[in-house]
PDB file of N, CA and C in Angstrom:
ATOM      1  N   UNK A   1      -1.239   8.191  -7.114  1.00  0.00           N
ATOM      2  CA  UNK A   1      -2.244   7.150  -7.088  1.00  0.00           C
ATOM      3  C   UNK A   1      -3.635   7.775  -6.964  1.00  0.00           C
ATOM      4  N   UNK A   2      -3.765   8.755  -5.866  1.00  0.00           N
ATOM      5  CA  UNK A   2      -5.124   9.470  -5.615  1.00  0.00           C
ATOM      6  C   UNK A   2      -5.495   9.970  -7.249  1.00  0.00           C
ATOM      7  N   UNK A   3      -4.510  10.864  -8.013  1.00  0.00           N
ATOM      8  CA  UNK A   3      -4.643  11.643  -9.213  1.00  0.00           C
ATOM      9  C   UNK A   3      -5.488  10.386 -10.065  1.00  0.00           C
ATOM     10  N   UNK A   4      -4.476   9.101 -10.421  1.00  0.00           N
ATOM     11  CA  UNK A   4      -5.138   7.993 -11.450  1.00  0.00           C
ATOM     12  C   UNK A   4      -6.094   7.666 -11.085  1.00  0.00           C
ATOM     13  N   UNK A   5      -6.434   7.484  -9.619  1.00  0.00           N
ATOM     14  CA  UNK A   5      -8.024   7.166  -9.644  1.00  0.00           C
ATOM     15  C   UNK A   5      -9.315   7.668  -9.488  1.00  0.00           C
ATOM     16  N   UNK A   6      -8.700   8.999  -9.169  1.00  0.00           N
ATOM     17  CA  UNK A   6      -9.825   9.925  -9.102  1.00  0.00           C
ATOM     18  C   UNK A   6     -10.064  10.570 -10.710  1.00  0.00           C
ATOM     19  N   UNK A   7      -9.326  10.072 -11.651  1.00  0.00           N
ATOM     20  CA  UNK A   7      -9.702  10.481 -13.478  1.00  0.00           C
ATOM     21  C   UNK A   7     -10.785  10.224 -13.852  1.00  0.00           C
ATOM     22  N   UNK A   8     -11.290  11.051 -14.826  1.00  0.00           N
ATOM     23  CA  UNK A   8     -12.737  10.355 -15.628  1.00  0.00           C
ATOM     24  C   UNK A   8     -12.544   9.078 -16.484  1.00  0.00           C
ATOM     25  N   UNK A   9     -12.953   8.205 -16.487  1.00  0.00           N
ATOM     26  CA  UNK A   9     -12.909   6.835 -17.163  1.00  0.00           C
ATOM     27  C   UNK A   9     -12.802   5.360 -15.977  1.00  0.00           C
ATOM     28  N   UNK A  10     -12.929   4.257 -17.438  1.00  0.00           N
ATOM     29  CA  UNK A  10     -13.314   3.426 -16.726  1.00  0.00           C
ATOM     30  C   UNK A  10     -12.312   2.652 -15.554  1.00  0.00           C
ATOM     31  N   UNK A  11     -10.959   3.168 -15.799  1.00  0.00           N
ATOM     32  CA  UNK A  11      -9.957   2.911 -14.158  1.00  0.00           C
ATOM     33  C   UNK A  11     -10.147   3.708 -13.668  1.00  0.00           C
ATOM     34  N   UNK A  12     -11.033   4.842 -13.311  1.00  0.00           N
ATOM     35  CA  UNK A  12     -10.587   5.852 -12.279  1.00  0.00           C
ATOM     36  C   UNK A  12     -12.428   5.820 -11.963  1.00  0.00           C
ATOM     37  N   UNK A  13     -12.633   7.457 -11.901  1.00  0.00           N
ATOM     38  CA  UNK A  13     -14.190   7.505 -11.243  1.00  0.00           C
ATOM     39  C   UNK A  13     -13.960   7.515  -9.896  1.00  0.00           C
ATOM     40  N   UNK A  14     -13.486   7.620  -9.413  1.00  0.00           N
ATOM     41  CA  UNK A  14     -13.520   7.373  -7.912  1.00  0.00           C
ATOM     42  C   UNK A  14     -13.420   8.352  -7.179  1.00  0.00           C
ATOM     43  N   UNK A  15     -14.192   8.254  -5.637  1.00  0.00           N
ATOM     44  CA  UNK A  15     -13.877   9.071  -4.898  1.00  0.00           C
ATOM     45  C   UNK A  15     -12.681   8.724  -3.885  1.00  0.00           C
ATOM     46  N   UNK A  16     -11.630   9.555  -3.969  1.00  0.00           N
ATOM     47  CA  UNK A  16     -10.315   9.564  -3.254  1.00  0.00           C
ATOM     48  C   UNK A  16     -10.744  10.412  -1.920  1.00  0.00           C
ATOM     49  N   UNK A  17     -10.466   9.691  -0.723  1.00  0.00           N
ATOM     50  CA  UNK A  17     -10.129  11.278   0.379  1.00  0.00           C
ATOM     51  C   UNK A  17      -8.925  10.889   0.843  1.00  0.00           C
ATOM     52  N   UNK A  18      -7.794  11.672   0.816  1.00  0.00           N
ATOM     53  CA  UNK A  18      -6.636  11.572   0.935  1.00  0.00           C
ATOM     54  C   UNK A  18      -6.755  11.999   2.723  1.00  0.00           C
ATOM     55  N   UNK A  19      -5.516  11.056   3.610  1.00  0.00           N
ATOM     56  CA  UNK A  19      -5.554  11.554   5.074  1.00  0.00           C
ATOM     57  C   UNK A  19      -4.312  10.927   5.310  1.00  0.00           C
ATOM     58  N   UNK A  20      -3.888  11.307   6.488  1.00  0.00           N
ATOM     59  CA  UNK A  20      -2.517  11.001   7.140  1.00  0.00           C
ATOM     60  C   UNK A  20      -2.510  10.821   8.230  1.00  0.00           C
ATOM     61  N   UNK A  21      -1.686  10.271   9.339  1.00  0.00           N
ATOM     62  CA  UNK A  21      -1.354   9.415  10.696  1.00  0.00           C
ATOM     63  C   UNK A  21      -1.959  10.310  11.234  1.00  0.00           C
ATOM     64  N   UNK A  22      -2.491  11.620  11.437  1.00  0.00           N
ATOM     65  CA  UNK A  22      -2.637  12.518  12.155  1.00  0.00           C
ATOM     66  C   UNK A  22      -4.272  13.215  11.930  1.00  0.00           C
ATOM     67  N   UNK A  23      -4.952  12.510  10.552  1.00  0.00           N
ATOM     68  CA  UNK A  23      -6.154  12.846  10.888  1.00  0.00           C
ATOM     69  C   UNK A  23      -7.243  12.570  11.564  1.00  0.00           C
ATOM     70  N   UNK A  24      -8.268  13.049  12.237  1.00  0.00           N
ATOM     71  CA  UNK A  24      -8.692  13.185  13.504  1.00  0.00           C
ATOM     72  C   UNK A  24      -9.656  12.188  13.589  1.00  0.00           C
ATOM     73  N   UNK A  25     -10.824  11.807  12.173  1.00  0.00           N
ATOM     74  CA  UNK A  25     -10.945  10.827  12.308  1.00  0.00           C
ATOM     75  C   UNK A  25     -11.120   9.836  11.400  1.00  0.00           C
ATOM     76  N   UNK A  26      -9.294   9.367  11.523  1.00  0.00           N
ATOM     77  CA  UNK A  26      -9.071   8.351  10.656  1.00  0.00           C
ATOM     78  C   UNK A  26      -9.760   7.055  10.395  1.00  0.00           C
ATOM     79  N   UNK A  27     -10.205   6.391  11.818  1.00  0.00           N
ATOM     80  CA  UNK A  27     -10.977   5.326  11.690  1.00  0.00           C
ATOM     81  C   UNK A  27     -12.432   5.026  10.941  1.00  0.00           C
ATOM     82  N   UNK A  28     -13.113   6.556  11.144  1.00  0.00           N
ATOM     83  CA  UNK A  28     -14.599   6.817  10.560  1.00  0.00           C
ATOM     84  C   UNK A  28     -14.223   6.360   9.060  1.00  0.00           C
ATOM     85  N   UNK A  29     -13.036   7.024   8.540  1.00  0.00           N
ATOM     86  CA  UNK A  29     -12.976   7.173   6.811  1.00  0.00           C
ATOM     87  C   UNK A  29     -12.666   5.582   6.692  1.00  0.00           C
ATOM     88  N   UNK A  30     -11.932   5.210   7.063  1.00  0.00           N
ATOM     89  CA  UNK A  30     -10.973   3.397   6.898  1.00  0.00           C
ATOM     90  C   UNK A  30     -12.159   2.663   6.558  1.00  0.00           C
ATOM     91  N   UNK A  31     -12.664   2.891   7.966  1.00  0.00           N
ATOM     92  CA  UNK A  31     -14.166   2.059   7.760  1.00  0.00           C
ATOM     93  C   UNK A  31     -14.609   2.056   6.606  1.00  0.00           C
ATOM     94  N   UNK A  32     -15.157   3.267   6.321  1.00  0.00           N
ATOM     95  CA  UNK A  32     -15.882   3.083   5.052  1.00  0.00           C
ATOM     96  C   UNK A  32     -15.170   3.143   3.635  1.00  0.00           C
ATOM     97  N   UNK A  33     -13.775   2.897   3.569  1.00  0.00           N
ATOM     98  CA  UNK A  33     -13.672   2.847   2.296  1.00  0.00           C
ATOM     99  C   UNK A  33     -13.478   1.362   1.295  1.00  0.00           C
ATOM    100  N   UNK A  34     -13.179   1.376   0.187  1.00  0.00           N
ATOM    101  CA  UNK A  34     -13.597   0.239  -0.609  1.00  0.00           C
ATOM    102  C   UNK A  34     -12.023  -0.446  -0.885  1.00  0.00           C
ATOM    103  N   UNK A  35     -11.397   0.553  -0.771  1.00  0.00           N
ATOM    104  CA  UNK A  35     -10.069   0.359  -1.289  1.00  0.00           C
ATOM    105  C   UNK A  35      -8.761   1.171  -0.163  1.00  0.00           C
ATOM    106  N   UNK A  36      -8.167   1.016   0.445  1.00  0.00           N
ATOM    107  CA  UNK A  36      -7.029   1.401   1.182  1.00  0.00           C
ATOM    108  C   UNK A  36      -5.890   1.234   0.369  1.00  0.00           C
ATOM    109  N   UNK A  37      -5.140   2.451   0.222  1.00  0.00           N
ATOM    110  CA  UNK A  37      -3.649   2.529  -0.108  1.00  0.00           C
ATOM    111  C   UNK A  37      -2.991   3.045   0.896  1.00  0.00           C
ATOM    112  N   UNK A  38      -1.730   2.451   1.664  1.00  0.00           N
ATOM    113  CA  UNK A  38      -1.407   3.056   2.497  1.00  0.00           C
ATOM    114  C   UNK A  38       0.226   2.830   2.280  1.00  0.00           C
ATOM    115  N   UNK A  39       0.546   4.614   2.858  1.00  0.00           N
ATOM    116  CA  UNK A  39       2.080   4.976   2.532  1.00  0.00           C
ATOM    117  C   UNK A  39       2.633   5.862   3.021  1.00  0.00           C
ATOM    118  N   UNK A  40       2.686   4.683   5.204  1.00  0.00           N
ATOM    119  CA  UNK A  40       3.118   5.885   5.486  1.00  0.00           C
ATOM    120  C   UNK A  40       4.241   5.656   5.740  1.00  0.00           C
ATOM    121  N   UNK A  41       4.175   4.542   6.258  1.00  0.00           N
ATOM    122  CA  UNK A  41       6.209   4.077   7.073  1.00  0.00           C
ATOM    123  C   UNK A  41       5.725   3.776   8.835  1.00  0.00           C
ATOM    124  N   UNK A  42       4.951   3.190   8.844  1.00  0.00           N
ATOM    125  CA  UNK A  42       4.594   3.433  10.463  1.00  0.00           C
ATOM    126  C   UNK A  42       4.156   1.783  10.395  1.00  0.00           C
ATOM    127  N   UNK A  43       5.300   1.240  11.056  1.00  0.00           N
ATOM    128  CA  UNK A  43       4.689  -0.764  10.910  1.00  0.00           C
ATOM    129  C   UNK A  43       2.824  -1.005  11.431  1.00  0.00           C
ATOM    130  N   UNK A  44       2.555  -1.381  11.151  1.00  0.00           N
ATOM    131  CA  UNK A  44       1.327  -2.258  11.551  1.00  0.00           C
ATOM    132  C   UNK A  44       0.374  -1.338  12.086  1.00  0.00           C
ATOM    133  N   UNK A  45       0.619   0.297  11.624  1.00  0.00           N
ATOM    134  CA  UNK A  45      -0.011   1.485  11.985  1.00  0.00           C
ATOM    135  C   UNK A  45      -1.889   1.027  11.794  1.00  0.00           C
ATOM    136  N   UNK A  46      -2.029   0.443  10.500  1.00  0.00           N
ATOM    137  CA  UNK A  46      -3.387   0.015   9.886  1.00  0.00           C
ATOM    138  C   UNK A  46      -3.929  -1.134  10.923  1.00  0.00           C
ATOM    139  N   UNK A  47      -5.139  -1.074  11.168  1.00  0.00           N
ATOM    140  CA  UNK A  47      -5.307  -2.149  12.245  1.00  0.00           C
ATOM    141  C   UNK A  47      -6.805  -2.838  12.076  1.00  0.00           C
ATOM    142  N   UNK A  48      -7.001  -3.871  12.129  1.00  0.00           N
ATOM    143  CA  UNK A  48      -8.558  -4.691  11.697  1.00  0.00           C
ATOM    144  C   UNK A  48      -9.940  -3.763  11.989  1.00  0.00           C
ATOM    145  N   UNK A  49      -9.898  -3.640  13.187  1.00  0.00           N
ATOM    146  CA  UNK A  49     -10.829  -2.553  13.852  1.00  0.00           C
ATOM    147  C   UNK A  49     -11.100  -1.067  12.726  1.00  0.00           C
ATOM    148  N   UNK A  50     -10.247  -1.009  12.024  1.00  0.00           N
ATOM    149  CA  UNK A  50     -10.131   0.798  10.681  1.00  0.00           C
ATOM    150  C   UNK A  50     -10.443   0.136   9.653  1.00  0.00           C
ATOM    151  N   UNK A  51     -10.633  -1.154   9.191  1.00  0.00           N
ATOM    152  CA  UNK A  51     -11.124  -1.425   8.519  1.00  0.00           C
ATOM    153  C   UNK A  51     -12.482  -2.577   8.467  1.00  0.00           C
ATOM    154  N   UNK A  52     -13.187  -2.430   7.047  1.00  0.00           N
ATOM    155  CA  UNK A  52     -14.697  -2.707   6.865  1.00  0.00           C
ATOM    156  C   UNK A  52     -14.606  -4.595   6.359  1.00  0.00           C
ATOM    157  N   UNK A  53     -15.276  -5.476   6.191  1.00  0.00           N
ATOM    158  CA  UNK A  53     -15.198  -6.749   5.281  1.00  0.00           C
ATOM    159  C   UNK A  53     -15.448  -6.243   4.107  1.00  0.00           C
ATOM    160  N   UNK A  54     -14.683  -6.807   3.142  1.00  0.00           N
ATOM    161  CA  UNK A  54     -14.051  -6.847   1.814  1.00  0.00           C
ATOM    162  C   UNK A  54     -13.187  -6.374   1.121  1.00  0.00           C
ATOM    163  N   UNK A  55     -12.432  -5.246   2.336  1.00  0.00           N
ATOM    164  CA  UNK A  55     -11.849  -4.033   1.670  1.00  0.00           C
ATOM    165  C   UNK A  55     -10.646  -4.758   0.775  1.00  0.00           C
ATOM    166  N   UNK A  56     -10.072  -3.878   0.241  1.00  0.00           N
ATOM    167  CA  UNK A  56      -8.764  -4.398  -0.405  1.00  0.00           C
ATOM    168  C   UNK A  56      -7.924  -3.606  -0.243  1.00  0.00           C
ATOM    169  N   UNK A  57      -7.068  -3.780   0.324  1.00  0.00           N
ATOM    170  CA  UNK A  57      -5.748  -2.801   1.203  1.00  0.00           C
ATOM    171  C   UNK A  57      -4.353  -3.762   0.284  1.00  0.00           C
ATOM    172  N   UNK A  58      -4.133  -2.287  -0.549  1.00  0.00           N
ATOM    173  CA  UNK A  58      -2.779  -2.229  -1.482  1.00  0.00           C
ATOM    174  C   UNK A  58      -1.724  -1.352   0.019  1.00  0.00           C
ATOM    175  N   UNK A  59      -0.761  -2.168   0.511  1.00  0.00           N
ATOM    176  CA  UNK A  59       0.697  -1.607   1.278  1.00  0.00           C
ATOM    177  C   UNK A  59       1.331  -1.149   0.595  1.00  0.00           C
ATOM    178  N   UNK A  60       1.558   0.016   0.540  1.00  0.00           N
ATOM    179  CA  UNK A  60       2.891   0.418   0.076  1.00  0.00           C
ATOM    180  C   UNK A  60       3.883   0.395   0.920  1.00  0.00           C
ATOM    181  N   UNK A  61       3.947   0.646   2.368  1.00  0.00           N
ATOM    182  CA  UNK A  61       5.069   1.063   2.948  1.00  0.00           C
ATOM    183  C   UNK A  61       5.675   0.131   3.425  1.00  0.00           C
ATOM    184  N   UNK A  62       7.249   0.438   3.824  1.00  0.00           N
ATOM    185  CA  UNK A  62       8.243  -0.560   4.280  1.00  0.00           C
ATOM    186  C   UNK A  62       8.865   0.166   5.629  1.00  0.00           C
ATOM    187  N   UNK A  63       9.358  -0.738   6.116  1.00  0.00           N
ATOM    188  CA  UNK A  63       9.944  -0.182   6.946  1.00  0.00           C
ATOM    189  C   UNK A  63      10.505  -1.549   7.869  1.00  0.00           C
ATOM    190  N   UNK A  64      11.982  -0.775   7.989  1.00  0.00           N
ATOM    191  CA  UNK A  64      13.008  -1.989   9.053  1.00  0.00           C
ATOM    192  C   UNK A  64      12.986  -1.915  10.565  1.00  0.00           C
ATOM    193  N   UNK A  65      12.309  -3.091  11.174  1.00  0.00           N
ATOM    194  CA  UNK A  65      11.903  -3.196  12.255  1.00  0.00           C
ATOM    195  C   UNK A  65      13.156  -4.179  13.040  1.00  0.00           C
ATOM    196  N   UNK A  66      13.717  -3.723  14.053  1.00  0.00           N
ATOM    197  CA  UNK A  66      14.817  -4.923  14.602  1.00  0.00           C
ATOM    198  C   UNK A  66      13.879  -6.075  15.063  1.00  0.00           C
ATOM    199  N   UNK A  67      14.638  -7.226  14.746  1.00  0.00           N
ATOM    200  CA  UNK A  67      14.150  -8.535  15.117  1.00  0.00           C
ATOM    201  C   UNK A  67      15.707  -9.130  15.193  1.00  0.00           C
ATOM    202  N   UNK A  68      16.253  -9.453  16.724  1.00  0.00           N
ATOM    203  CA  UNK A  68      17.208 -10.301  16.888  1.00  0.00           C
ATOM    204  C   UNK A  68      17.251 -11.626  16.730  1.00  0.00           C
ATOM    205  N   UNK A  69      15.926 -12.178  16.235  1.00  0.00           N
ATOM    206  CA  UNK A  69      15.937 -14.079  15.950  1.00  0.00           C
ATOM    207  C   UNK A  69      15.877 -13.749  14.771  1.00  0.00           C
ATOM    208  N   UNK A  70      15.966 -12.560  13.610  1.00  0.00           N
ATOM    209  CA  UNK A  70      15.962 -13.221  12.327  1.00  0.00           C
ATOM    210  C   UNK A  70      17.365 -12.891  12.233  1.00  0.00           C
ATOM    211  N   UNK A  71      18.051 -13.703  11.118  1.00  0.00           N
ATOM    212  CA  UNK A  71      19.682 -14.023  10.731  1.00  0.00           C
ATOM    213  C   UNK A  71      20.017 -12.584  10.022  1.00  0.00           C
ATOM    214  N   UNK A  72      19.595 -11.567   9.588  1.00  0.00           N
ATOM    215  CA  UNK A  72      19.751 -10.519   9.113  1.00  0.00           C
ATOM    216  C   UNK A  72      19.722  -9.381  10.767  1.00  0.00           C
ATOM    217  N   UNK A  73      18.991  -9.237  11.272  1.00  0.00           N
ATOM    218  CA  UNK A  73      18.701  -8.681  12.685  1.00  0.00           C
ATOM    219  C   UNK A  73      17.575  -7.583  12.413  1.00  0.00           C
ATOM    220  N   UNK A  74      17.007  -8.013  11.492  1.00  0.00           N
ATOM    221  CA  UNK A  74      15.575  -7.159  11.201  1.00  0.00           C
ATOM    222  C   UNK A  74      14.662  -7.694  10.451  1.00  0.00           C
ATOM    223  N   UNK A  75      13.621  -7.465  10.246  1.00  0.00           N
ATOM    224  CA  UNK A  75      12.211  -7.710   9.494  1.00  0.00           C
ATOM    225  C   UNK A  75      11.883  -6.397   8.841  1.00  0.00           C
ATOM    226  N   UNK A  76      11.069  -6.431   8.085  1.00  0.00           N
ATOM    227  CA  UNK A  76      10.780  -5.749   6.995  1.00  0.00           C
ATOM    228  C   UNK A  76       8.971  -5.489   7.317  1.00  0.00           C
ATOM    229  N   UNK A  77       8.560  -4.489   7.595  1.00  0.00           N
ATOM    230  CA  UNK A  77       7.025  -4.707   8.066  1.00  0.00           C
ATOM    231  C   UNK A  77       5.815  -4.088   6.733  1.00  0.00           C
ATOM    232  N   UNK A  78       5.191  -3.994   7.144  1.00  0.00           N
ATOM    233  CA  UNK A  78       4.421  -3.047   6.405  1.00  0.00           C
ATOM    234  C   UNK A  78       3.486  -2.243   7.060  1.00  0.00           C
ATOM    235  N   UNK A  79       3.087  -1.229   6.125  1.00  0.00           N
ATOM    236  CA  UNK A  79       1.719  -0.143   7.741  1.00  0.00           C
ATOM    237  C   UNK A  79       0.677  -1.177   7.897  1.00  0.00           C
ATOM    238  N   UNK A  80       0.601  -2.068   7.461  1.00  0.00           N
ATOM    239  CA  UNK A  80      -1.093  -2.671   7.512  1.00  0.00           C
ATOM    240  C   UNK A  80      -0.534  -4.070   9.023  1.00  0.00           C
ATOM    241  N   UNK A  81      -1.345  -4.023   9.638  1.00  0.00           N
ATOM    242  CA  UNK A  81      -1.478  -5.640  10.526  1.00  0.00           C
ATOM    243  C   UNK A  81      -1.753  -6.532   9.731  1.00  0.00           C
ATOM    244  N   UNK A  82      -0.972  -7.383   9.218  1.00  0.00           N
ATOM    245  CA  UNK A  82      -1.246  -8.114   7.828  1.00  0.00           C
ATOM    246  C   UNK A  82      -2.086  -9.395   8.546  1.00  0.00           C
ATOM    247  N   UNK A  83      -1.577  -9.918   9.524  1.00  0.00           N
ATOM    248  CA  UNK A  83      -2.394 -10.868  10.137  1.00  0.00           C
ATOM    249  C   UNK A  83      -3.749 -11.153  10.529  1.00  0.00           C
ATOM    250  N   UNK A  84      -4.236  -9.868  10.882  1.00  0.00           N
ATOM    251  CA  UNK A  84      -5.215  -9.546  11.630  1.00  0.00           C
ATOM    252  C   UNK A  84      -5.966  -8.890  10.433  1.00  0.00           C
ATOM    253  N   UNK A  85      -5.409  -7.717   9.795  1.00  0.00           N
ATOM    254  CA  UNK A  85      -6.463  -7.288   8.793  1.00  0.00           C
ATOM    255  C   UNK A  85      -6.643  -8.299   7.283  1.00  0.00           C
ATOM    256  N   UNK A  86      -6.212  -9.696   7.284  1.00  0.00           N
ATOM    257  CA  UNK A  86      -6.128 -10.552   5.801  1.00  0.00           C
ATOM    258  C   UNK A  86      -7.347 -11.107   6.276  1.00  0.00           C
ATOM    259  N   UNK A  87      -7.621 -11.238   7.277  1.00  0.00           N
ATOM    260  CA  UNK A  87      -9.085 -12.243   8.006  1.00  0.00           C
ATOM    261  C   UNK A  87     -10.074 -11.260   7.327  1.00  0.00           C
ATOM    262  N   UNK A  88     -10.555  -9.828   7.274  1.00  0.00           N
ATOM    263  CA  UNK A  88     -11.325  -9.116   6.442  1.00  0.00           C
ATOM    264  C   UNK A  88     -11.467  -8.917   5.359  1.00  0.00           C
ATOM    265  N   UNK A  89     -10.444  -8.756   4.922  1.00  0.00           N
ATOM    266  CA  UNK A  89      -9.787  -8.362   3.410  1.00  0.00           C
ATOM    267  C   UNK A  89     -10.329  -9.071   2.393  1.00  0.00           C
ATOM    268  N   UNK A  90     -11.037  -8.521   1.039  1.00  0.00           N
ATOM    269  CA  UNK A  90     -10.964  -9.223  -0.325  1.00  0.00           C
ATOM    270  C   UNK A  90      -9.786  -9.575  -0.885  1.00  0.00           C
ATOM    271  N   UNK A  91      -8.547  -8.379  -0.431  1.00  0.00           N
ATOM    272  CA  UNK A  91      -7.282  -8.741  -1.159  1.00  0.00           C
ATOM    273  C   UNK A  91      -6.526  -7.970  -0.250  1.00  0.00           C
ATOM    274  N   UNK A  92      -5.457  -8.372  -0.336  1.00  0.00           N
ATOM    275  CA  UNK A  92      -4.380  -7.437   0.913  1.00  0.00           C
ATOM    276  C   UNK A  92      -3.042  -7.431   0.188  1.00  0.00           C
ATOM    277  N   UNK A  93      -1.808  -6.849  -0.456  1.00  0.00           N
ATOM    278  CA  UNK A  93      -0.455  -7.073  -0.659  1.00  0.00           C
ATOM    279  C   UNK A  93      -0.071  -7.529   0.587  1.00  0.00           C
ATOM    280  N   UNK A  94       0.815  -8.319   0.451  1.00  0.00           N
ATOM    281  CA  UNK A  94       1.803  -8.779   1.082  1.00  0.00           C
ATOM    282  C   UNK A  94       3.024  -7.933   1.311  1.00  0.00           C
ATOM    283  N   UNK A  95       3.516  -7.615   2.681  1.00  0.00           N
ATOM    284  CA  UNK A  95       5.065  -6.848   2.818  1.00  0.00           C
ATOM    285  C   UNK A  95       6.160  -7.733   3.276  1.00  0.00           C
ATOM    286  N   UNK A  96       7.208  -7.916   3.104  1.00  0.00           N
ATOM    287  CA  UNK A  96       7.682  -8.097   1.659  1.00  0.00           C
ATOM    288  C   UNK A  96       7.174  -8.686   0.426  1.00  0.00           C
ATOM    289  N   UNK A  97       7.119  -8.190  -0.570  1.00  0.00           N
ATOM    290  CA  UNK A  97       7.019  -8.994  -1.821  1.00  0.00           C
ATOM    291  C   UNK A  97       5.381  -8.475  -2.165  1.00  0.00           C
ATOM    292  N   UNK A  98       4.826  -7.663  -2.510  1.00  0.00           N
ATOM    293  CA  UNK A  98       3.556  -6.834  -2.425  1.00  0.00           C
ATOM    294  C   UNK A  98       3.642  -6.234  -3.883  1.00  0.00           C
ATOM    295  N   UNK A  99       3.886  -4.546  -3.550  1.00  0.00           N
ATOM    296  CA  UNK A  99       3.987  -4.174  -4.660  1.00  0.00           C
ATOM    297  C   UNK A  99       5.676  -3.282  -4.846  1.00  0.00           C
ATOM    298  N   UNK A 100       6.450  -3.875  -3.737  1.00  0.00           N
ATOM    299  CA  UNK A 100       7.885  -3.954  -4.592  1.00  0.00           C
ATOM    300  C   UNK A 100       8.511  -4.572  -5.722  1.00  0.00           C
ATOM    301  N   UNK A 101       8.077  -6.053  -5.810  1.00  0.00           N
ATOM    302  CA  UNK A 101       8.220  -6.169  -7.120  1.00  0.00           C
ATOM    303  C   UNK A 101       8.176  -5.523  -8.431  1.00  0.00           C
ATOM    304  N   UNK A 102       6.333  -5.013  -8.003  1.00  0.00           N
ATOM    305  CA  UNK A 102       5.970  -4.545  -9.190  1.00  0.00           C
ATOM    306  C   UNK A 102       6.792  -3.228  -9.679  1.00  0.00           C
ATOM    307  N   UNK A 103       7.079  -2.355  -8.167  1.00  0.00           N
ATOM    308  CA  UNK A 103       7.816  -1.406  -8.401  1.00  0.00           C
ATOM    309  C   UNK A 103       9.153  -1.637  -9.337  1.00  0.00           C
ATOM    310  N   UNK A 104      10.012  -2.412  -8.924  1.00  0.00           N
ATOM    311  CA  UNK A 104      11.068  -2.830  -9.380  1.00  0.00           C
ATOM    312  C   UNK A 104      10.648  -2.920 -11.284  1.00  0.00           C
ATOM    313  N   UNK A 105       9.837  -3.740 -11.402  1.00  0.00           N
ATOM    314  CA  UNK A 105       9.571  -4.149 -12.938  1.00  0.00           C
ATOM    315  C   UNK A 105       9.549  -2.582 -13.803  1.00  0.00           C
ATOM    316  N   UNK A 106       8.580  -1.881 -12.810  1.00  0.00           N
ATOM    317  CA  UNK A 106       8.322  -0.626 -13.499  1.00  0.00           C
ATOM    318  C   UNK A 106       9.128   0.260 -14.114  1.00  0.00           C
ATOM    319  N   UNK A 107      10.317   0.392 -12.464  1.00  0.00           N
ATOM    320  CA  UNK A 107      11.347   1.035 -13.374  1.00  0.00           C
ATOM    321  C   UNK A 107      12.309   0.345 -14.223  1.00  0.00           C
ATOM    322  N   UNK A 108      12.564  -0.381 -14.185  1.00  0.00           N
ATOM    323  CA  UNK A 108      13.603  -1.473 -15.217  1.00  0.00           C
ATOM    324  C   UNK A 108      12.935  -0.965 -16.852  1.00  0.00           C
ATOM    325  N   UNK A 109      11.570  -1.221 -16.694  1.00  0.00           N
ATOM    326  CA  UNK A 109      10.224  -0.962 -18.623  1.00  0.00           C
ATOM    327  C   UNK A 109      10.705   0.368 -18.455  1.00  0.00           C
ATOM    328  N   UNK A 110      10.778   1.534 -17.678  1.00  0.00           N
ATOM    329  CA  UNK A 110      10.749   2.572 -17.966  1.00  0.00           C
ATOM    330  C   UNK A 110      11.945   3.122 -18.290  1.00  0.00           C
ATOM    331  N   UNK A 111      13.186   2.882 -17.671  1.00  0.00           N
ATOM    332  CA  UNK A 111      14.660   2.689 -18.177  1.00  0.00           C
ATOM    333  C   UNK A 111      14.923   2.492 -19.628  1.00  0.00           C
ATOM    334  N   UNK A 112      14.139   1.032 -20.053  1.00  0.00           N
ATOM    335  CA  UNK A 112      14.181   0.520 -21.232  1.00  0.00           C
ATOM    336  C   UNK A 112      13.395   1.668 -22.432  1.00  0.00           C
ATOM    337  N   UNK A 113      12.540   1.880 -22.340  1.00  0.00           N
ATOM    338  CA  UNK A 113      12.055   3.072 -22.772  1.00  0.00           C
ATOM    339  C   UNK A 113      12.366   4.268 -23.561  1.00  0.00           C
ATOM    340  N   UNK A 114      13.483   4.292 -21.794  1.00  0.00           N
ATOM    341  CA  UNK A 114      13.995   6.214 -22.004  1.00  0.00           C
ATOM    342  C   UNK A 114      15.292   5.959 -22.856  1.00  0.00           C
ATOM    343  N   UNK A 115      15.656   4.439 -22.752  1.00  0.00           N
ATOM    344  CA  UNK A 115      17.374   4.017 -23.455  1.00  0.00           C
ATOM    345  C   UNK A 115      16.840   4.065 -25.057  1.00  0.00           C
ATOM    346  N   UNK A 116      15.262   3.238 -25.479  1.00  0.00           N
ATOM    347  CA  UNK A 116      14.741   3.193 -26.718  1.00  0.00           C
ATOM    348  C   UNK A 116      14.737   4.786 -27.093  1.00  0.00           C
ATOM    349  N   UNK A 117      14.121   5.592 -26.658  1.00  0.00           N
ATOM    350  CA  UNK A 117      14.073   6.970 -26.850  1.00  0.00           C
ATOM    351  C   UNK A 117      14.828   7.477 -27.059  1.00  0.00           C
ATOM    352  N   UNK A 118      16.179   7.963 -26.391  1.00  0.00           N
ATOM    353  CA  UNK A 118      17.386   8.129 -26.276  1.00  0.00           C
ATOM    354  C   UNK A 118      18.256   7.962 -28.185  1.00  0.00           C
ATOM    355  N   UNK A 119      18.114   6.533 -28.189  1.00  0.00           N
ATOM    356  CA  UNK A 119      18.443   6.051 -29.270  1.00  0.00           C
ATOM    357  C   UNK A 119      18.073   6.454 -30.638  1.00  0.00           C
ATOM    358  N   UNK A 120      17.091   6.724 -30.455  1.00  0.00           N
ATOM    359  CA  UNK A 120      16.018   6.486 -32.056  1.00  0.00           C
ATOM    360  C   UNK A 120      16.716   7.968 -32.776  1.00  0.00           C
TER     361      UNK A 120
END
């Protein structure tokens, strides 16, 4: 993701700074960025306070959290505080149902593809 958007042209241009649960100061960068992708696996790690008004925070991550009142005995979270950081947000994915879908679609076209290829 960092690679596609940091390309020359008109989807990319961008400045990427790539960081992880452990950089020192994560909150300074959150703040100021325009766009959040986050993928780490750490529920509700992302928190309102790390981020700026308008940002748009794409979730990637999942992760199974026990919950004994749901009929399965878990929830499904995402790194972002979805509650708390959607009150800021221009746009936020949703965990569940975000960009798993999209994932899902992707590989199914790309399957189809490699079977067209395959063939010819």
């Amino acid at each position: 993701m960092s690679i596609l958007m940091s390309q020359k042209g008109a989807a990319g241009d961008a400045t990427v700074t790539l960081t992880h649960s452990r950089t020192k100061n994560l909150a300074e960068l959150t703040l100021e960025a325009d766009i959040i992708v986050s993928a780490l696996g750490v529920p509700d790690f992302l928190k309102a306070d790390m981020v700026k008004e308008g940002v748009v925070i794409i979730d990637v991550g999942i992760t199974r959290v026990v919950d004994e009142s749901h009929p399965k005995g878990y929830v499904i979270k995402g790194d972002v505080d979805f509650e708390k950081v959607s009150e800021k947000a221009s746009f936020i994915t949703p965990v569940p149902g975000g960009v798993g879908p999209m994932t899902i679609a992707m590989l199914l076209k790309n399957t189809l593809i490699s079977c067209e290829r395959k063939s010819k």
